[in-house]
Protein backbone atom coordinates (compact mmCIF):
# COMPACT_ATOMS: atom_id res chain seq x y z
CA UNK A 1 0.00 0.00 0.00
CA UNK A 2 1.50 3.52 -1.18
CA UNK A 3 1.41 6.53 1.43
CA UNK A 4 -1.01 8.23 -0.54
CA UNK A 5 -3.85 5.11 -0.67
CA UNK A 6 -6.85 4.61 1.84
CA UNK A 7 -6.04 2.19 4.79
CA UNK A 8 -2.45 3.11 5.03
CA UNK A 9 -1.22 2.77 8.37
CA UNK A 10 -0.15 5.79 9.30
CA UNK A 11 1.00 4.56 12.60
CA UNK A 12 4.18 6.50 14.41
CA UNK A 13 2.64 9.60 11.70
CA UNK A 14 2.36 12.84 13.78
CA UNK A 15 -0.73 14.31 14.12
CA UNK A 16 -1.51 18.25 14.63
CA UNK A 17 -4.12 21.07 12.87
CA UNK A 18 -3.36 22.91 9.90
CA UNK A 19 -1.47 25.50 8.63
CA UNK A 20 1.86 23.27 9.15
CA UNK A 21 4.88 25.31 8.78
CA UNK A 22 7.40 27.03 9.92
CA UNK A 23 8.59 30.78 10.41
CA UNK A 24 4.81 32.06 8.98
CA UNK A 25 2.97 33.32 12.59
CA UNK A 26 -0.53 31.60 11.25
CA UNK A 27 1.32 27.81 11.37
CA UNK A 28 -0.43 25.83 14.42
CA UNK A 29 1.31 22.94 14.03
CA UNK A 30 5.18 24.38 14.18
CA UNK A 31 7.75 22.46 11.94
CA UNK A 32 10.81 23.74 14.28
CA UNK A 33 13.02 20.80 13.19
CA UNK A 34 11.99 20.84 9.12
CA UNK A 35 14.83 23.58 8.37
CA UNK A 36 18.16 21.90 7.26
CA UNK A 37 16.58 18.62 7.79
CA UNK A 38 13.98 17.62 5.61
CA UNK A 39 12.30 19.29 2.58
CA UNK A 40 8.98 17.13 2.41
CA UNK A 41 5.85 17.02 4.62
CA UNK A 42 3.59 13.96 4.16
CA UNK A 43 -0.43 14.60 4.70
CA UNK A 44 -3.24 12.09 5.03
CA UNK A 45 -7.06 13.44 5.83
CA UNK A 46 -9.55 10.64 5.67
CA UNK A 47 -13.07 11.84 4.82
CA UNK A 48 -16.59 9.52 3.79
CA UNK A 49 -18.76 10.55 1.22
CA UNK A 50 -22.49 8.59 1.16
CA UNK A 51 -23.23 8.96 -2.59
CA UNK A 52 -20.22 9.64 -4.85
CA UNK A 53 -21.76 10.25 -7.96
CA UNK A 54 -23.93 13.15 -6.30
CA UNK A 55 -20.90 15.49 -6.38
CA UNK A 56 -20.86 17.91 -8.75
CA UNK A 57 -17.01 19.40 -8.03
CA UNK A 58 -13.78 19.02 -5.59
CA UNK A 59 -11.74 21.20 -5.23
CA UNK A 60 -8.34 22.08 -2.78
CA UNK A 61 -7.89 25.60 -1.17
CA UNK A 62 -4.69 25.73 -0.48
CA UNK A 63 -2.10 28.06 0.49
CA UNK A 64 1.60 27.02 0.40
CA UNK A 65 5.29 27.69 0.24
CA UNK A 66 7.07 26.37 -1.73
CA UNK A 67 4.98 23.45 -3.79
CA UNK A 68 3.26 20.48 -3.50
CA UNK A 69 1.42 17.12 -5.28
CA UNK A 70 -2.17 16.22 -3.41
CA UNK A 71 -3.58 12.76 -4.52
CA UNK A 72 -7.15 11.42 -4.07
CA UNK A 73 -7.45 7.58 -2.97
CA UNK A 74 -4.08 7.53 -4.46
CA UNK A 75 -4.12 9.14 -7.78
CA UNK A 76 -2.65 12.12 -8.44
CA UNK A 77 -5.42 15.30 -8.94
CA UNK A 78 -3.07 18.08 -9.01
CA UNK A 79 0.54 19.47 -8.74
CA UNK A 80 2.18 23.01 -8.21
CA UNK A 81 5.01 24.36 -8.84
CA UNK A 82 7.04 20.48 -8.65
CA UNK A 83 8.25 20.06 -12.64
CA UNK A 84 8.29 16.25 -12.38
CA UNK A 85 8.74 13.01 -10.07
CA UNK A 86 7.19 13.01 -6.45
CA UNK A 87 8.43 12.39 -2.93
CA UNK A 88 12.01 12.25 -2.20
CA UNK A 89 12.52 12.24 -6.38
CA UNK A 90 10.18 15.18 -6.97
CA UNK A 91 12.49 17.71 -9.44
CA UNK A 92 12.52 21.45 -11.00
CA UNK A 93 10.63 22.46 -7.25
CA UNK A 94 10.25 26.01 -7.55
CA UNK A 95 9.88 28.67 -4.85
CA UNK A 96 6.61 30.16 -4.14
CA UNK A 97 5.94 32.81 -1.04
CA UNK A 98 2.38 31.91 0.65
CA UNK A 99 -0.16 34.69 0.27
CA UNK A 100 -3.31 33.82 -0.22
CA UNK A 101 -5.63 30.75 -0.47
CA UNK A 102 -5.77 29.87 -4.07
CA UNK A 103 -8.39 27.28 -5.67
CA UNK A 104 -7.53 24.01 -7.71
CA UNK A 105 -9.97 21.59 -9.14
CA UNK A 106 -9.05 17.51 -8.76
CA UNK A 107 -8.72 16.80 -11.57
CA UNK A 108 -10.55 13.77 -12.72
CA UNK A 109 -12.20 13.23 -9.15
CA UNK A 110 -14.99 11.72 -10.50
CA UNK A 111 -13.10 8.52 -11.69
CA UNK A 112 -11.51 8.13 -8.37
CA UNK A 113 -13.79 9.09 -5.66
CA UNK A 114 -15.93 6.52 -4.02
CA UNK A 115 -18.71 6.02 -1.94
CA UNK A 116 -17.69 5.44 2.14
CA UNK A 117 -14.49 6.49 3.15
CA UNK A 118 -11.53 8.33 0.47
CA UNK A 119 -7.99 9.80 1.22
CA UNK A 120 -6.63 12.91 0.35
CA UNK A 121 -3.18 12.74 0.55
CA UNK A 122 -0.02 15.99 0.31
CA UNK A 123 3.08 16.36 -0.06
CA UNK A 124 4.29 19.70 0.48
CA UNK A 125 8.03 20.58 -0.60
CA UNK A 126 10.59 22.81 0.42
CA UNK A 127 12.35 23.97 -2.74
CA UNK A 128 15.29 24.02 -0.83
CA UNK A 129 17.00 21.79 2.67
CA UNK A 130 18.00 25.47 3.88
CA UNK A 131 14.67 27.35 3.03
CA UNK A 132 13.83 30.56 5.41
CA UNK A 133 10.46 29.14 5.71
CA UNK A 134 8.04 26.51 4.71
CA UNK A 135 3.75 26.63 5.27
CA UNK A 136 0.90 24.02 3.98
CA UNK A 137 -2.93 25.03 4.48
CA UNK A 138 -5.52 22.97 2.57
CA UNK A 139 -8.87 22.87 2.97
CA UNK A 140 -10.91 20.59 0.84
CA UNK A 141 -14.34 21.42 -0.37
CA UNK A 142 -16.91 19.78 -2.02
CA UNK A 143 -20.03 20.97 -4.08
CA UNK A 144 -23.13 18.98 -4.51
């Protein structure tokens, strides 16, 4: 089972609210150890959904610093500013300064979301180990 499919266990994963980040005052869940460290944050949010085909549109509002991939039940639905690859072979990452929610469309959500529970799964990336700062806030939403 990949990281980004439903009924991966997750266990030893920590667990805090969003924004995750670091050096951005609106982070609630504070990445102090991510600088010079590691450039990738793994998220999992489990969600259920009682009749798939009833939704009309799903979309991510997200804001972020520097990039990142999200997948839903394990397929990818849309990527910013990461050129090609994903997780710890993701390439041409890009920097991006947070500052202000933007809205993406999954892409193709209607092939991959399911009735009962689904998984939406990010990775955010640090275009660089040294970055100044790094922040992740996405919020799904779903239209009937």
């Amino acid at each position: 089972l990949r990281w980004t499919e439903l009924g991966f266990p997750a266990q030893g994963w920590s667990k805090g609210p969003a924004p995750f980040g670091y050096e951005y005052k609106e982070a609630r869940t504070v990445l102090s150890d991510m600088r010079n460290h590691y450039q990738r944050l793994y998220l999992l949010h489990e969600f259920e959904i009682e009749q798939a085909d009833y939704i009309a549109e799903i979309g991510l509002m997200i804001n972020y610093d520097d990039a990142f991939i999200a997948y839903l039940n394990g397929k990818e639905v849309v990527r910013r500013n990461v050129g090609r690859g994903a997780g710890k072979d993701a390439k041409d990452i890009k920097p991006h300064d947070a500052a202000k929610h933007r809205y993406y469309i999954l892409k193709d959500f209607e092939k991959y979301l399911k009735d009962g529970r689904n998984v939406l799964a990010i990775e955010g990336h640090n275009a660089t180990l040294d970055s100044s700062d790094f922040l992740i806030d996405p919020y799904l939403i779903l239209e009937e």
